[in-house]
C-alpha atoms as a PDB file:
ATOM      1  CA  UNK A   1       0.000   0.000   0.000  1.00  0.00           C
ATOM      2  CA  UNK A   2       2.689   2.619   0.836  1.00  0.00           C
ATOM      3  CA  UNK A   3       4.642   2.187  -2.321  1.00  0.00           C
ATOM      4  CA  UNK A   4       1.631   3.427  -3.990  1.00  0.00           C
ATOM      5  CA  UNK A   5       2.434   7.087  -2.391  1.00  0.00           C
ATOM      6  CA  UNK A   6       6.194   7.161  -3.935  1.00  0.00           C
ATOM      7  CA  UNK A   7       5.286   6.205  -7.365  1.00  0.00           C
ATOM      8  CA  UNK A   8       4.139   9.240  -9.189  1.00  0.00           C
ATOM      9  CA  UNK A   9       0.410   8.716 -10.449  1.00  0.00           C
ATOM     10  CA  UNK A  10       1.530   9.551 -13.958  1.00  0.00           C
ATOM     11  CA  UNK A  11       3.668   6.030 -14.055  1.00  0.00           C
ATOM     12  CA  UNK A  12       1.100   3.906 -15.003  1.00  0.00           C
ATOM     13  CA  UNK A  13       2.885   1.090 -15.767  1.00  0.00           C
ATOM     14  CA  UNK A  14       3.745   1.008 -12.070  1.00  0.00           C
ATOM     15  CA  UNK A  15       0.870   1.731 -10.055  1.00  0.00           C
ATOM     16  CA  UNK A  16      -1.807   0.154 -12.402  1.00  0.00           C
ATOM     17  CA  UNK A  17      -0.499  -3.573 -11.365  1.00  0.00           C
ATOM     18  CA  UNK A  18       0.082  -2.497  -7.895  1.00  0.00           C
ATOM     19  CA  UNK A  19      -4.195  -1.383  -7.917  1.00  0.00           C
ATOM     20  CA  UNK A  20      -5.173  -4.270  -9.397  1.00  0.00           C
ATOM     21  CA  UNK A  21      -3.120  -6.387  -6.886  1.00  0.00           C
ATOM     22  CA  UNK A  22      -4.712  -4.166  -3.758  1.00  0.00           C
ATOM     23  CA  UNK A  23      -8.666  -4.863  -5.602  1.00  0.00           C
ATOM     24  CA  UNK A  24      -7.851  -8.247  -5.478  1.00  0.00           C
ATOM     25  CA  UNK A  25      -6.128  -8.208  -2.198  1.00  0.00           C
ATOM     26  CA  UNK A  26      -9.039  -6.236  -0.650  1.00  0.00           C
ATOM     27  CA  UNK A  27     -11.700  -8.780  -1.458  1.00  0.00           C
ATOM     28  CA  UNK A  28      -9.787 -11.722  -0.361  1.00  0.00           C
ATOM     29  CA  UNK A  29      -9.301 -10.104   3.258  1.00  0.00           C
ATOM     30  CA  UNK A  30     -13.034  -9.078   3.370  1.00  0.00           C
ATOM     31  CA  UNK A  31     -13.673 -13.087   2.544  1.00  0.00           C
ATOM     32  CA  UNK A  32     -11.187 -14.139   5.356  1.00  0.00           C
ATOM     33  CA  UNK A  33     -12.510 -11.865   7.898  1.00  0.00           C
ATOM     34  CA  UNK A  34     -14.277 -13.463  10.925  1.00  0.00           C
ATOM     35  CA  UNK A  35     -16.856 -12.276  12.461  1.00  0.00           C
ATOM     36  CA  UNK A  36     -15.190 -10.181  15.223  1.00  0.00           C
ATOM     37  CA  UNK A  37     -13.827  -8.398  11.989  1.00  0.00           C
ATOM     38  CA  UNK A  38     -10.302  -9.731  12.748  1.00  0.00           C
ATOM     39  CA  UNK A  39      -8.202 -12.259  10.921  1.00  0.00           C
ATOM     40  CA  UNK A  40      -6.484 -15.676  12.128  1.00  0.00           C
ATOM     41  CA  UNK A  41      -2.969 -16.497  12.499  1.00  0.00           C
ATOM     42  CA  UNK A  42      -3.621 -19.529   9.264  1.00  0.00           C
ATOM     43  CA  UNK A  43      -5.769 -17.556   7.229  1.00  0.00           C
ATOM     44  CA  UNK A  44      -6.616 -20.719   4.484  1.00  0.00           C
ATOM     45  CA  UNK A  45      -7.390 -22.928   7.872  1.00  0.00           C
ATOM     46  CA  UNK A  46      -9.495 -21.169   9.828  1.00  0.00           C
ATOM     47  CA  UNK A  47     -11.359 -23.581  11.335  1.00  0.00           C
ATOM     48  CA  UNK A  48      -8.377 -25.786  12.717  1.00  0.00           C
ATOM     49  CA  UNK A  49      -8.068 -26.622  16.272  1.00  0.00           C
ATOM     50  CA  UNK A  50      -5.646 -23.859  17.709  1.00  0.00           C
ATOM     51  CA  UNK A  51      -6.190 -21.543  15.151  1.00  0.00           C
ATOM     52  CA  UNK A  52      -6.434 -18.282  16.343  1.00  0.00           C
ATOM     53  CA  UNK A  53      -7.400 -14.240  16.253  1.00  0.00           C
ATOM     54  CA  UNK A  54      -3.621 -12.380  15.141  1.00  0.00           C
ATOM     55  CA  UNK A  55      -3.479  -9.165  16.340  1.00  0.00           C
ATOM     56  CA  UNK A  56      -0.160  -8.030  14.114  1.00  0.00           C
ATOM     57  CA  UNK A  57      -1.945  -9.491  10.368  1.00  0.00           C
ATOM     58  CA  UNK A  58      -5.170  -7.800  11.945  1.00  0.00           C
ATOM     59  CA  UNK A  59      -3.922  -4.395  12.685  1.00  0.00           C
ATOM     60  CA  UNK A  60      -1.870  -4.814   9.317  1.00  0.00           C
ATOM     61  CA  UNK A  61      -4.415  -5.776   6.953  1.00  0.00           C
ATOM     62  CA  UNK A  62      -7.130  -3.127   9.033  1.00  0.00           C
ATOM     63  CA  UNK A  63      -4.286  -0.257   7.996  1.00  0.00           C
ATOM     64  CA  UNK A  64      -4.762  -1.634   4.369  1.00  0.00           C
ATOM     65  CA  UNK A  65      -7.985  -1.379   4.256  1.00  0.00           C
ATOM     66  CA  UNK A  66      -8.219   2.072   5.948  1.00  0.00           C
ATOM     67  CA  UNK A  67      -5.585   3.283   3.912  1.00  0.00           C
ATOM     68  CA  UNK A  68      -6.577   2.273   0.706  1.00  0.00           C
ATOM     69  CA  UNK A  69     -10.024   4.227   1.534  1.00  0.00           C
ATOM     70  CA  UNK A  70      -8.633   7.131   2.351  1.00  0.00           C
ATOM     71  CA  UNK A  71      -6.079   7.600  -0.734  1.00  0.00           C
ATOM     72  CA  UNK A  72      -8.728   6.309  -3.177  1.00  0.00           C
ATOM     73  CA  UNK A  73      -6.687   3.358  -4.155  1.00  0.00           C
ATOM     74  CA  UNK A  74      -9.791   1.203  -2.979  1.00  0.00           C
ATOM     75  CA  UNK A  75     -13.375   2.202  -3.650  1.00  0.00           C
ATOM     76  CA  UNK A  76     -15.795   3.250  -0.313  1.00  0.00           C
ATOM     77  CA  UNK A  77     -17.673   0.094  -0.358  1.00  0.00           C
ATOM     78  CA  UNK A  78     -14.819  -1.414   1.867  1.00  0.00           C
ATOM     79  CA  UNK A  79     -15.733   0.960   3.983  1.00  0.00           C
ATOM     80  CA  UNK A  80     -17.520  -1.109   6.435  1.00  0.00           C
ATOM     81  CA  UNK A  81     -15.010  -4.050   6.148  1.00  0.00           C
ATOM     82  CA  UNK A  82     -12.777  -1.516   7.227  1.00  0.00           C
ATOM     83  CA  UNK A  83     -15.190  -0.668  10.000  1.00  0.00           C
ATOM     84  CA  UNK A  84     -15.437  -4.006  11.189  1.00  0.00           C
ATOM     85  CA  UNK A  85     -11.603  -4.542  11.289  1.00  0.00           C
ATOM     86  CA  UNK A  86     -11.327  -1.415  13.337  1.00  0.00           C
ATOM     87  CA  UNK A  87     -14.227  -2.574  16.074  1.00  0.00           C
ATOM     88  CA  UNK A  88     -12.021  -6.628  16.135  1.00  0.00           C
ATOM     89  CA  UNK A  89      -8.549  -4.878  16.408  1.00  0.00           C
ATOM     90  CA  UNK A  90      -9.288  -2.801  19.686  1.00  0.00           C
ATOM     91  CA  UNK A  91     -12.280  -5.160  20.637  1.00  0.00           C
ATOM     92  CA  UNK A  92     -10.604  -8.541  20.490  1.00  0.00           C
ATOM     93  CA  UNK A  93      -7.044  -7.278  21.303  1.00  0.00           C
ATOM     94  CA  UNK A  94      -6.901  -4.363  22.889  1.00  0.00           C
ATOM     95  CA  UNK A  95      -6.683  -5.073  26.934  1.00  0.00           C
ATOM     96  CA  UNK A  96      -6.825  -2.441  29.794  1.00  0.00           C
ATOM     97  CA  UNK A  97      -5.207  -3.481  32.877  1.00  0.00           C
ATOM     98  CA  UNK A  98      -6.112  -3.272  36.830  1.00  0.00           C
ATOM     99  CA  UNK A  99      -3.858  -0.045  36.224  1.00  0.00           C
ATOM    100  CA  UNK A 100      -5.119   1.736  33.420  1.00  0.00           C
ATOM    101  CA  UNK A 101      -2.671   0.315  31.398  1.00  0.00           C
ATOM    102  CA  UNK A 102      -3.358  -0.626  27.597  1.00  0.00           C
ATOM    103  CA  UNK A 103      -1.869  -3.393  26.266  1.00  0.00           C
ATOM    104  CA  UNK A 104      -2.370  -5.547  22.391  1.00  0.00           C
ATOM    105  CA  UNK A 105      -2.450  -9.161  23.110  1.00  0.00           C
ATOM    106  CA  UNK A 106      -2.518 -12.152  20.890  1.00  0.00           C
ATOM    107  CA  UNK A 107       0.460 -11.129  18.448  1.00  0.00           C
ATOM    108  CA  UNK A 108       2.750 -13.996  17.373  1.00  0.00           C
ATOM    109  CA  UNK A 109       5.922 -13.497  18.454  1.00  0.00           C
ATOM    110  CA  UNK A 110       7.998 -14.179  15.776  1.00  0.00           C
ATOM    111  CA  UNK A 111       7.137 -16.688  12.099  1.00  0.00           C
ATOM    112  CA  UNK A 112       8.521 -17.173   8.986  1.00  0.00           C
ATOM    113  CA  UNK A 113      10.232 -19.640   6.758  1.00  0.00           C
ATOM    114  CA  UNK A 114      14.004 -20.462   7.171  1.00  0.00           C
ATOM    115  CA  UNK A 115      16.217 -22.434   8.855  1.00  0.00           C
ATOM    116  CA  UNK A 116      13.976 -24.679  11.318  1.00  0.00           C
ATOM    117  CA  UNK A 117      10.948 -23.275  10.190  1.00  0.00           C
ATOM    118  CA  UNK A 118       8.757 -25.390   7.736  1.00  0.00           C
ATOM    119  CA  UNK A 119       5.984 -23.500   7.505  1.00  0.00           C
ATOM    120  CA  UNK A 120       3.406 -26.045   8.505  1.00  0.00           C
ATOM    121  CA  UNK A 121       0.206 -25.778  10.158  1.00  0.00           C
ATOM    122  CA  UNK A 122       2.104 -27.410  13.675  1.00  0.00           C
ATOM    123  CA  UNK A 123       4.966 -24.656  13.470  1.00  0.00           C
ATOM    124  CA  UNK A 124       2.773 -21.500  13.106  1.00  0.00           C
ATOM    125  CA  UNK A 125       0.611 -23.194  16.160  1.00  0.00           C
ATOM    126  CA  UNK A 126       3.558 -23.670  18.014  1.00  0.00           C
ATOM    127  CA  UNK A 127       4.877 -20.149  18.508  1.00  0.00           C
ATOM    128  CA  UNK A 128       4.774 -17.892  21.339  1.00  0.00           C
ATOM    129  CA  UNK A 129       1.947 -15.448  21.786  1.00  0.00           C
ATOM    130  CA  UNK A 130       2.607 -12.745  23.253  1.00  0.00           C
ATOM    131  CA  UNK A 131       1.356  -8.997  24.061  1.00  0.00           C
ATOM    132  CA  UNK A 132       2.873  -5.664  23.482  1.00  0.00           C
ATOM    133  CA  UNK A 133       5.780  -7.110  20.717  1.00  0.00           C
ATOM    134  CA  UNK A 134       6.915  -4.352  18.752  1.00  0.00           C
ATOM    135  CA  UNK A 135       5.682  -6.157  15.606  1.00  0.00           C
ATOM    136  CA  UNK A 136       1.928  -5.910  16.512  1.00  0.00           C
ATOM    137  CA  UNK A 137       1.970  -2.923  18.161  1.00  0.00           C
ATOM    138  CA  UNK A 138       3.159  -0.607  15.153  1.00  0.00           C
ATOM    139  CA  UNK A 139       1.019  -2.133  12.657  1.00  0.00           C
ATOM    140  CA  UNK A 140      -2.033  -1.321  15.306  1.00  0.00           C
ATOM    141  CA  UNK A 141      -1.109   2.561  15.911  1.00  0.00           C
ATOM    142  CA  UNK A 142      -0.368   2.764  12.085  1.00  0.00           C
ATOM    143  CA  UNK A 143      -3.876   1.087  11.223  1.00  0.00           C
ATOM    144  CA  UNK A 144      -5.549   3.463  14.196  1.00  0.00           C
ATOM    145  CA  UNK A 145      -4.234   6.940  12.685  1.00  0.00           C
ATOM    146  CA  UNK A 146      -5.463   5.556   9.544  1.00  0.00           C
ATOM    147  CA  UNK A 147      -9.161   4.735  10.729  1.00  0.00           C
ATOM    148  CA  UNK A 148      -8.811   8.111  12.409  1.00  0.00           C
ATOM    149  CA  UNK A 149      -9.097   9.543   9.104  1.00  0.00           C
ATOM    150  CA  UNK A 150     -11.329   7.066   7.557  1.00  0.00           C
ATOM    151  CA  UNK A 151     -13.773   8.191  10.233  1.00  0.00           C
ATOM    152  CA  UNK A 152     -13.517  11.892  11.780  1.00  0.00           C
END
């Protein structure tokens, strides 16, 4: 999505593969969203045993959304997917302590493919979860100051 902001709009041949890749993006996340409006950790096994809500993909594909509204890369009838990802993210993640304190839980703490990591269904089950990692909670501020704008 950000890429789209550095490539000047007269470059076509750029930006016209990079919109038809976020249309077709955009409708597979609004097929993959749950009800809560979030998005789980194996998004093409949803119904698995173990399987669960992601905050960091959430947050991330939420600031997609959002973003693509507001710069017109994505037309306003993902408006209320967009909704419903911002209601799951701080809804289904978002957790104030006995102190006040806010906190984003369920983010895997690290994944990816390399050495000792297959990719399976059993790996991505088998990592940490953990609040507050870096790598969920910048996704979720960037998404937030997104929605912000989508709705004033």
């Amino acid at each position: 999505m950000d890429i789209l902001d550095i490539i000047p709009v007269e470059n076509t041949a750029l930006r016209e593969p990079l919109l038809t890749i976020t249309l077709e993006l955009a409708e597979s996340l609004v097929k993959t969203q749950d009800e809560t409006g979030t998005w789980v950790q194996v998004m093409d096994m949803p119904g698995e045993p173990g399987n669960y809500p992601e905050a960091s993909g959430s947050a991330m594909f939420t600031y997609f959304l959002a973003k693509g509204i507001n710069k017109g890369y994505l037309p306003d009838t993902y408006r209320p997917a967009a909704e419903k990802a911002y209601r799951g993210l701080v809804g289904k993640f978002v957790l104030i302590d006995a102190h006040g304190e806010f906190h984003l839980t369920n983010i895997c703490a690290t994944a990816g493919l390399g050495y000792g990591r297959d990719g399976s269904y059993r790996y991505y089950m088998s990592e940490k979860v953990v609040k507050n990692d870096p790598k969920g909670l910048a996704p979720a501020i960037m998404a937030l100051l997104q929605v912000s704008e989508l709705f004033p």
